[in-house]
N, C-alpha and C. Protein backbone atom coordinates (compact mmCIF):
# COMPACT_ATOMS: atom_id res chain seq x y z
N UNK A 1 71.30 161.51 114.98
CA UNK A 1 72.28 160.90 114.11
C UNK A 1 72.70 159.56 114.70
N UNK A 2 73.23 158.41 113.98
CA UNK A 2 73.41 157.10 114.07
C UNK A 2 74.59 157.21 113.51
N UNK A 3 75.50 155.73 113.63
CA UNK A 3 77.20 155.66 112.93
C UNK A 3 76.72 154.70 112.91
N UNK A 4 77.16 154.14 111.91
CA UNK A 4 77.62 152.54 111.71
C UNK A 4 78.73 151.95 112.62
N UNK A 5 78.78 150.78 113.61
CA UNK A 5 79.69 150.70 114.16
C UNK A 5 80.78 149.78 113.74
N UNK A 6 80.28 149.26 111.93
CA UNK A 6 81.50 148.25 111.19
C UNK A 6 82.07 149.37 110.65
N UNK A 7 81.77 150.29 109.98
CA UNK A 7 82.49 151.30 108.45
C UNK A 7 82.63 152.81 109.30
N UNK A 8 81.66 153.28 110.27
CA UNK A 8 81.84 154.60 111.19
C UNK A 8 81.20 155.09 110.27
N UNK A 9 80.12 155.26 109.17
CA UNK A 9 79.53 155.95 108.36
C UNK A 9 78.14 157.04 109.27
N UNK A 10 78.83 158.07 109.37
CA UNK A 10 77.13 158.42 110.48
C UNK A 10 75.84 159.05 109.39
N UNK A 11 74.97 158.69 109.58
CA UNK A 11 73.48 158.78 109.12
C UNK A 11 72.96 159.90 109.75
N UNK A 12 72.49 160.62 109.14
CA UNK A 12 71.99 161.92 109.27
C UNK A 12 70.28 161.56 109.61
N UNK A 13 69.94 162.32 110.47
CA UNK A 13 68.29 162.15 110.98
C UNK A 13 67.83 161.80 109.75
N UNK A 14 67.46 163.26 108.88
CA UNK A 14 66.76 162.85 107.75
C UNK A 14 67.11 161.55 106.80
N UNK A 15 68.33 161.22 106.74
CA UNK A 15 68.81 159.84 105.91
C UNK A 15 67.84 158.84 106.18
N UNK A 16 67.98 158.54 108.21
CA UNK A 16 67.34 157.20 108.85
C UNK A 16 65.37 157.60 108.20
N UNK A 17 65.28 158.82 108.69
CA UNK A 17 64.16 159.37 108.32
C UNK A 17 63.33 158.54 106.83
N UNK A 18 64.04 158.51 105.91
CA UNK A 18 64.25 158.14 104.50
C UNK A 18 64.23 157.08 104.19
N UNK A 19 65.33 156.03 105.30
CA UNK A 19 65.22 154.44 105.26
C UNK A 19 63.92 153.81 105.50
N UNK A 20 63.30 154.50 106.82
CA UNK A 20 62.37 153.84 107.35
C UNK A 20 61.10 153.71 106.74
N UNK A 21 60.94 154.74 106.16
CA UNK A 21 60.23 155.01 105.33
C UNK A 21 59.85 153.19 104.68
N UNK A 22 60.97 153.27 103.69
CA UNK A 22 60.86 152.20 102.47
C UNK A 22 60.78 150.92 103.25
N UNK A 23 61.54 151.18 104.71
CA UNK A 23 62.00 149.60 105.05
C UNK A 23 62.24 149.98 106.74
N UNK A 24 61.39 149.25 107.80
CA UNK A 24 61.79 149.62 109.46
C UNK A 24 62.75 149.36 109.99
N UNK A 25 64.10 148.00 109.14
CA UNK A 25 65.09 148.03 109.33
C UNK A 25 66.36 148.73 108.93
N UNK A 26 66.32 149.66 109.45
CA UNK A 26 67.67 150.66 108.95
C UNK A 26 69.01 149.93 108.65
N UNK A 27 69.84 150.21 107.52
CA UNK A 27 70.78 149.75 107.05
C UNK A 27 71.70 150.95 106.77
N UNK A 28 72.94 150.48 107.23
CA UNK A 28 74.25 151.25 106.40
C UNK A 28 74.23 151.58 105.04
N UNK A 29 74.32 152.35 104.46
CA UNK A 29 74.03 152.52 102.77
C UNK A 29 75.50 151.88 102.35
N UNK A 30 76.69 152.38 103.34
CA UNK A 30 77.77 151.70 102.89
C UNK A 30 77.81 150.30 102.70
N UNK A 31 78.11 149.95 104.00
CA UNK A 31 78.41 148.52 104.39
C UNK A 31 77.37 147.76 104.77
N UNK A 32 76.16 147.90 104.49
CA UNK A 32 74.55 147.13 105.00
C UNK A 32 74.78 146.53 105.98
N UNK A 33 75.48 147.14 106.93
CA UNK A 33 75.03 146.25 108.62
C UNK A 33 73.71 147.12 109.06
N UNK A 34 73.24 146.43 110.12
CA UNK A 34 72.08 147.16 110.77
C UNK A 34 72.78 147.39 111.94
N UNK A 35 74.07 147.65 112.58
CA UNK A 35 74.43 147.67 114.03
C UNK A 35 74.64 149.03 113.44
N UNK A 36 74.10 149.63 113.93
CA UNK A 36 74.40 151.25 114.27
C UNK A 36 74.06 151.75 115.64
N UNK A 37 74.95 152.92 116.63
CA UNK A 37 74.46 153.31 117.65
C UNK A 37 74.52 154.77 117.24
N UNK A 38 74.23 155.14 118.87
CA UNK A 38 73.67 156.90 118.85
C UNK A 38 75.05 157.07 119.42
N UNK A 39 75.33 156.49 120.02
CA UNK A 39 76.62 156.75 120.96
C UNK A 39 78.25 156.59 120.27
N UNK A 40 78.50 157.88 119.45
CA UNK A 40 79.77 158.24 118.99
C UNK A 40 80.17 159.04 119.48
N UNK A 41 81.49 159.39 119.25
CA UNK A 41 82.54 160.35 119.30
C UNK A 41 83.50 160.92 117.97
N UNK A 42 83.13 162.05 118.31
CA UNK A 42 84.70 162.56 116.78
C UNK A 42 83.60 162.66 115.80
N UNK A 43 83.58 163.46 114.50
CA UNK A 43 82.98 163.59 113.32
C UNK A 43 84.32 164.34 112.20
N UNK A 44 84.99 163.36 111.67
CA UNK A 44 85.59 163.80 110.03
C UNK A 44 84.78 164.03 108.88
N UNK A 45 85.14 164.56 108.04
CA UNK A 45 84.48 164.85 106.70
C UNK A 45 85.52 163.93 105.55
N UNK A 46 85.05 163.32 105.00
CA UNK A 46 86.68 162.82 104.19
C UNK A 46 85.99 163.22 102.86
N UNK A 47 86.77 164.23 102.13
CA UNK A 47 86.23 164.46 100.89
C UNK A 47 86.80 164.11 99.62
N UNK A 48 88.49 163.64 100.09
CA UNK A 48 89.13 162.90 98.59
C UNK A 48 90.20 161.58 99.62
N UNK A 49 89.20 160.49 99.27
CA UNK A 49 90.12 159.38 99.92
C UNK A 49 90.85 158.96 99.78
N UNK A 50 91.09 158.84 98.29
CA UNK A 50 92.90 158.21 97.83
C UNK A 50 93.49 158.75 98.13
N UNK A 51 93.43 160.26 98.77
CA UNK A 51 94.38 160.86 99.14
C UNK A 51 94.53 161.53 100.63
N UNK A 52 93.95 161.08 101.66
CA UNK A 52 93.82 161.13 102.27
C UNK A 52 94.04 160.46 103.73
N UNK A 53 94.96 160.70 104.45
CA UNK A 53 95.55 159.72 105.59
C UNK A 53 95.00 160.00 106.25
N UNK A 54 93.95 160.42 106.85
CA UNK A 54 92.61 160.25 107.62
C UNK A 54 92.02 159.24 107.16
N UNK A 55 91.55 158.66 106.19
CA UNK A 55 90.95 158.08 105.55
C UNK A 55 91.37 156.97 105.44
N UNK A 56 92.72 156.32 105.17
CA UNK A 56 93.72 155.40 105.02
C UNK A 56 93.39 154.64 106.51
N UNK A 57 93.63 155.53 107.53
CA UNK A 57 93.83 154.94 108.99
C UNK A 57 92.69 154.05 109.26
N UNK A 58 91.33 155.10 109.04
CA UNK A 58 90.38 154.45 109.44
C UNK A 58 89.58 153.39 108.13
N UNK A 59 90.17 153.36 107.10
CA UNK A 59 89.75 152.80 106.53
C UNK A 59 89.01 152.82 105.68
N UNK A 60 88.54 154.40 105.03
CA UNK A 60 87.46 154.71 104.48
C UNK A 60 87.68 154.76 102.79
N UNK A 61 87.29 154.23 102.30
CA UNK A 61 87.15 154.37 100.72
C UNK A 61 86.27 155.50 99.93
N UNK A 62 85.36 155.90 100.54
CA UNK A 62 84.16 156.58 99.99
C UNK A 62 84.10 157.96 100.63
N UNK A 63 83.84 159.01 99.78
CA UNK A 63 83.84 160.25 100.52
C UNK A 63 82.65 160.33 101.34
N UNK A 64 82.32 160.93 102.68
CA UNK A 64 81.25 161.34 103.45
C UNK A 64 81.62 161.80 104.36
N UNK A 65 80.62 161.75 105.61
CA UNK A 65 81.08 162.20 107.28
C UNK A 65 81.09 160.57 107.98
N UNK A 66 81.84 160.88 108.93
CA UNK A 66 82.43 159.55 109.50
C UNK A 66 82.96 159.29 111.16
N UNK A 67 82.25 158.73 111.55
CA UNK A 67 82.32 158.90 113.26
C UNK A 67 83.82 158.16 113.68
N UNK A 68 84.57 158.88 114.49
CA UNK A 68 86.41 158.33 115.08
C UNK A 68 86.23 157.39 115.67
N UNK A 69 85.11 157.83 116.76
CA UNK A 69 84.80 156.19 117.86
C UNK A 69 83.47 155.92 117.76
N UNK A 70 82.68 154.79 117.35
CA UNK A 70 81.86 154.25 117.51
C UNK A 70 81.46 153.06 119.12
N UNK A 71 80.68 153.73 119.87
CA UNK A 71 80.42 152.61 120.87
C UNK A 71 79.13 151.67 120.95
């Protein structure tokens, strides 16, 4: 697994699996950066964001899984 280290969006093996496929540069599906590492901490689930102060803090608009610390 990979996180995005702009949005904390983490990518599931099979996801990157999926990217590479079409394209060798892996992208955020969220936020299309290519900076992603292996090296996180923490995993949330945010499943309703407007309502959600998990979500608020870190910033997340979109429901998914989502890494706390990205390094």
């Amino acid at each position: 697994m990979k996180a995005c280290k702009k949005c904390r969006r983490i990518l599931k093996k099979d996801e990157i699996e999926e990217m590479m496929k079409e394209n060798p540069s892996i992208r955020c599906p969220i936020c299309k950066s290519t900076d992603l590492s292996e090296d996180f901490s923490g995993h949330v689930i945010i499943v309703d964001p407007e309502n959600s102060e998990i979500a608020e803090k870190l910033g997340v608009t979109l429901p998914g899984n989502y890494a706390l610390r990205v390094r």
